[in-house]
Protein backbone atom coordinates (compact mmCIF):
# COMPACT_ATOMS: atom_id res chain seq x y z
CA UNK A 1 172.57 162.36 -6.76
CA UNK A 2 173.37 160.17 -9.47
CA UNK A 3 172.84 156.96 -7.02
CA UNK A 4 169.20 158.60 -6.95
CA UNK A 5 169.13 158.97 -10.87
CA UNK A 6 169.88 155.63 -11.00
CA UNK A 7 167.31 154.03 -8.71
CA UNK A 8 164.87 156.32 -10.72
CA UNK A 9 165.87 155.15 -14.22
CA UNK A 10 165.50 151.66 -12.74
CA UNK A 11 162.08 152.27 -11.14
CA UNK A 12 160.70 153.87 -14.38
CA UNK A 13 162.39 150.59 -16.81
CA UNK A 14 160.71 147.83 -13.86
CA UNK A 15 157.10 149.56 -14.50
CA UNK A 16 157.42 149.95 -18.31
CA UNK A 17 158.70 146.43 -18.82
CA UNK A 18 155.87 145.09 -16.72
CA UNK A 19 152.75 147.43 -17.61
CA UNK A 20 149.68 144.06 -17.24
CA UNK A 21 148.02 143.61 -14.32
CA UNK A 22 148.89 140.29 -14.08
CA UNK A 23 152.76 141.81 -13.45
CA UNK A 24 151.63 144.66 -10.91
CA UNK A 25 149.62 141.26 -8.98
CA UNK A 26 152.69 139.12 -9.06
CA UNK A 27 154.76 141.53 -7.86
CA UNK A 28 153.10 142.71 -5.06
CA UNK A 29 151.43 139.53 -3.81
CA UNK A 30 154.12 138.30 -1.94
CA UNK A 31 154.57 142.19 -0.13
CA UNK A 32 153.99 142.45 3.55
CA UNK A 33 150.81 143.83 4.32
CA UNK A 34 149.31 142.66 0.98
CA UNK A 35 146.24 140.50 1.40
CA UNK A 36 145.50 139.09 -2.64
CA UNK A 37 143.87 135.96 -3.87
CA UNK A 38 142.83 134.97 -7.94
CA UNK A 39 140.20 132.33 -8.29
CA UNK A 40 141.27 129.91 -9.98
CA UNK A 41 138.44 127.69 -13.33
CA UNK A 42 137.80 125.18 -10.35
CA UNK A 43 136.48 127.88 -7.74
CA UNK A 44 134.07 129.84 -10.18
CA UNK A 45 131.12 128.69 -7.91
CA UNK A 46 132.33 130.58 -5.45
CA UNK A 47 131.61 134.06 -7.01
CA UNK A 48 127.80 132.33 -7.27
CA UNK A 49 127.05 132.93 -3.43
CA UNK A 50 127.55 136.62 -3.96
CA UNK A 51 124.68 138.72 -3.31
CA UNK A 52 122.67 139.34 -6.40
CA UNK A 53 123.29 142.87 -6.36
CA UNK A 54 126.67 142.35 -6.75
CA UNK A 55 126.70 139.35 -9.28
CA UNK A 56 124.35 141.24 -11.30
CA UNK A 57 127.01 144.01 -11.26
CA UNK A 58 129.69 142.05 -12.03
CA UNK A 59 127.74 140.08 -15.01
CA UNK A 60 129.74 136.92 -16.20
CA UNK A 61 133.38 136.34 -14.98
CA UNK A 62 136.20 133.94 -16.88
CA UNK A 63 139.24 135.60 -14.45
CA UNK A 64 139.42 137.26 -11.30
CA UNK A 65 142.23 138.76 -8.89
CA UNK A 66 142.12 140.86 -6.05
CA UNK A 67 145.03 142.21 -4.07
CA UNK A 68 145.02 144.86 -1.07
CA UNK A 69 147.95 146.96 0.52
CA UNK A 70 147.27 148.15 4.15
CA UNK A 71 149.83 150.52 6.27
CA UNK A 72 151.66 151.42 3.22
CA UNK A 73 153.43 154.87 3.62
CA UNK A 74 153.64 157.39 1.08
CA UNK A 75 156.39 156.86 -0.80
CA UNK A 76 154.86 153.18 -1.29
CA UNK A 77 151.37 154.56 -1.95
CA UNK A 78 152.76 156.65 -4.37
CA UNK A 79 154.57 154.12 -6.51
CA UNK A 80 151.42 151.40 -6.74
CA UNK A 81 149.88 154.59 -8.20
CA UNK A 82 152.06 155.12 -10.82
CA UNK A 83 152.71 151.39 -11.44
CA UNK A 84 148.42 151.20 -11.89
CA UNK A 85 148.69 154.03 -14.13
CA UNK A 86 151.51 152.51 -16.15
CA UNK A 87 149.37 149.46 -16.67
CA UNK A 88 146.01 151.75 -17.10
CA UNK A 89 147.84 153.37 -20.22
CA UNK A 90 148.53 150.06 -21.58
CA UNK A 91 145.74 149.45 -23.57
CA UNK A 92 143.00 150.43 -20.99
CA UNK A 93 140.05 153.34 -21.56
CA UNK A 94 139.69 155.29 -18.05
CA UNK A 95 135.76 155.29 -17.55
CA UNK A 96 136.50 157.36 -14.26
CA UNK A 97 139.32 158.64 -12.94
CA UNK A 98 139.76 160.68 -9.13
CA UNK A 99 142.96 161.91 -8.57
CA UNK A 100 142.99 163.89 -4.82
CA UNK A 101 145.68 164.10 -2.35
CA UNK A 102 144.11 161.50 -0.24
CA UNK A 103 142.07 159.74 -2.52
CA UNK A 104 142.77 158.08 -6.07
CA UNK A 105 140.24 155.54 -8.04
CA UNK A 106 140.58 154.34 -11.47
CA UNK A 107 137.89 152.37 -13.60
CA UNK A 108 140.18 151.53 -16.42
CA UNK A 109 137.93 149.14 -19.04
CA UNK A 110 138.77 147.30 -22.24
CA UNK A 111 135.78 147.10 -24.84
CA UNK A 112 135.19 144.96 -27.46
CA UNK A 113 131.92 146.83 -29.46
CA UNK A 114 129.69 147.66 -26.23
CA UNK A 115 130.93 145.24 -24.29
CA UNK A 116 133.52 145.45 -21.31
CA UNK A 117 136.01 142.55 -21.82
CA UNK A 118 138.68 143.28 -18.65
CA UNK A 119 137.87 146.11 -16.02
CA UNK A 120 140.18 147.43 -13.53
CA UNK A 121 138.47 148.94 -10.56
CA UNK A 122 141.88 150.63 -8.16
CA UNK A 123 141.39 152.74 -5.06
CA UNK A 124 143.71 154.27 -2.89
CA UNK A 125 143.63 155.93 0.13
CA UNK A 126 146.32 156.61 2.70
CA UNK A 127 145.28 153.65 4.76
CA UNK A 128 144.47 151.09 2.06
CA UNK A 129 144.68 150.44 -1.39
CA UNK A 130 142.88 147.95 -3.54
CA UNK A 131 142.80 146.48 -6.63
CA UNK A 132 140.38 144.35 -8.60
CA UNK A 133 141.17 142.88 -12.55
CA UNK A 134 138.06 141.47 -13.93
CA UNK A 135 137.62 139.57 -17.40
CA UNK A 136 134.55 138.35 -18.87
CA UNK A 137 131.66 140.39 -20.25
CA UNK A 138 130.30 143.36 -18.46
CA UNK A 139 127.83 145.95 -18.82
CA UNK A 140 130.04 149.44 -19.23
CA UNK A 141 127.37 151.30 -16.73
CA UNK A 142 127.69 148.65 -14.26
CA UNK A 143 131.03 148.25 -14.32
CA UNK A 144 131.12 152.02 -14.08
CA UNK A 145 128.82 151.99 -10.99
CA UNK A 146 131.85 151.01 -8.66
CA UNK A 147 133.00 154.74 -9.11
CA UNK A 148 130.48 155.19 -6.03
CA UNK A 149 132.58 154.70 -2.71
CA UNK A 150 129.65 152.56 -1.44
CA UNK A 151 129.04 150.81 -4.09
CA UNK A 152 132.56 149.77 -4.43
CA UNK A 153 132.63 149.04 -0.29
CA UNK A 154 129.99 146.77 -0.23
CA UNK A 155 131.32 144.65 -3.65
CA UNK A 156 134.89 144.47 -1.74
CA UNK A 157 133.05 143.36 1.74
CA UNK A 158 130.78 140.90 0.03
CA UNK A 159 133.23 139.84 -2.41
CA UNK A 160 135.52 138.90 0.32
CA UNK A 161 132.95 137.33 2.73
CA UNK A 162 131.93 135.17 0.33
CA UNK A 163 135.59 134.05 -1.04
CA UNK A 164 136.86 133.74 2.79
CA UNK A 165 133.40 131.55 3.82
CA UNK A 166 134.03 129.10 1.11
CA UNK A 167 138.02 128.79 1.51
CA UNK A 168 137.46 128.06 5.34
CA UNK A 169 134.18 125.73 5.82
CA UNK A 170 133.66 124.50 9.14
CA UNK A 171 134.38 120.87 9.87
CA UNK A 172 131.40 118.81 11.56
CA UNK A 173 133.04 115.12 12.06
CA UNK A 174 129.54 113.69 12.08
CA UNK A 175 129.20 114.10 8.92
């Protein structure tokens, strides 16, 4: 029991110390079964050959990570939930918030005047769980728009399309 206590106390310090996204994406991207990627100054141009319903979602973008979790099991679910809500209550205004059994999504946002400076779009489901941090200037409706399941679905297929296409270009020795 108190080995348990213990384990807890530590859990609950870990995930206070380390309430920024950019602490929850460094210490998952190296989990197994975690997909993630951040593009870098140099690769802006590749978020340019993103559909423009998308791009004109997304608006202007200085920094942007991504990280997935597929075949997690519950108790694993459970605590990138809590460690997304730790951050979330950092600093963050929830513009939507879904919290079911088999289905959680967060819009966290932080404004400056009417304008969304950092966005957090999270969903998790039993089989997968996603996160996106964006920072740059957003519109607060559009940004709020990815509360929609497809709407968010089709900016994480694109989104990823896109990103994989120019990290792996084909090689034609002719030219």
């Amino acid at each position: 029991m108190k080995r348990i206590r213990l384990v807890l106390l530590l859990s609950i310090l870990l995930v206070s110390c380390g309430s920024s996204f950019r602490s929850f994406y460094n210490n998952h991207k190296a989990d197994m079964g975690a997909t993630s990627f951040q593009v870098p100054n140099f690769m802006k141009a590749v978020l340019g050959n993103i559909s423009p319903e998308v791009k004109n979602a997304i608006g202007n973008i200085s920094d942007f990570k991504y990280i997935k979790f597929q075949n997690t099991n519950a108790l694993k679910r459970n605590t990138l939930i809590d460690e997304m809500n730790a951050v979330t209550n950092s600093g963050y205004i929830d513009i939507f918030r879904q919290n079911e059994v088999d289905n959680t999504r967060i819009i966290s946002v932080v404004e400056l005047g009417a304008v969304v400076t950092q966005a957090i779009i999270f969903n998790s489901t039993p089989t997968e769980t996603t996160a996106y941090y964006l920072q740059g200037n957003f519109d607060p409706e559009k940004i709020k728009s990815f509360s929609d399941p497809e709407t968010f679905n089709a900016f994480s297929t694109d989104l990823l399309q896109s990103y994989n296409t120019n990290l792996n270009p084909s090689f034609n020795p002719i030219n």
